[in-house]
Protein backbone atom coordinates (compact mmCIF):
# COMPACT_ATOMS: atom_id res chain seq x y z
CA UNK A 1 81.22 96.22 135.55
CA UNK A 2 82.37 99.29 133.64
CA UNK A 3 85.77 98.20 134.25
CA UNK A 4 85.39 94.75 132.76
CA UNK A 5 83.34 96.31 129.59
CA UNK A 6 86.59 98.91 129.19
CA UNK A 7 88.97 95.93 128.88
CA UNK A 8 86.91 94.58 126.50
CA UNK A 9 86.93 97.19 124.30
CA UNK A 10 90.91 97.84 124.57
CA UNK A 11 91.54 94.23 123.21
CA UNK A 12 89.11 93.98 121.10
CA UNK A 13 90.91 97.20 119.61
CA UNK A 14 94.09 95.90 119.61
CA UNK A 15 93.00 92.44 118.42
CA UNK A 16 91.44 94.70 114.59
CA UNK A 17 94.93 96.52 114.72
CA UNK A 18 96.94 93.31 115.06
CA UNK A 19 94.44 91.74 112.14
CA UNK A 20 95.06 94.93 110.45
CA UNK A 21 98.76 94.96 110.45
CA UNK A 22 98.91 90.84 109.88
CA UNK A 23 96.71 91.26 106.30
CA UNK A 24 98.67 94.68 105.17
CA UNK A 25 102.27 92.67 105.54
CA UNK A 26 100.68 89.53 103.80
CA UNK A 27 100.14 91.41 100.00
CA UNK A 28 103.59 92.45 99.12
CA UNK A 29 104.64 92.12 95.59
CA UNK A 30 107.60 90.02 94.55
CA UNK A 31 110.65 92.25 94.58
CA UNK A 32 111.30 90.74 90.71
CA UNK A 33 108.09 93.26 89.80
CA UNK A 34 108.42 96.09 88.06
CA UNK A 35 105.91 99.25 87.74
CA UNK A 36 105.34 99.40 83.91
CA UNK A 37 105.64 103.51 82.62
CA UNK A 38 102.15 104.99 81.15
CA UNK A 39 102.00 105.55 77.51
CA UNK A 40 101.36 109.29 77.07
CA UNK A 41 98.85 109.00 74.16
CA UNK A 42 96.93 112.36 74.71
């Protein structure tokens, strides 16, 4: 029983991480985009 509730717990790790990693890769910005410099107005 504690066996089965360990495995359990390692994929349902590893499934968040995979989730994780899937919705960081998916927001990249266009490579055309440019940062825009700060107006020093101070």
């Amino acid at each position: 029983m504690g066996m089965l509730v360990f495995i359990l717990i390692i994929l349902f790790v590893i499934g968040g991480l995979l989730i994780l990693l899937r919705s960081a890769n998916s927001h990249k910005l266009p490579s055309n985009v440019k940062a825009q410099p700060y107006d020093d107005e101070d």
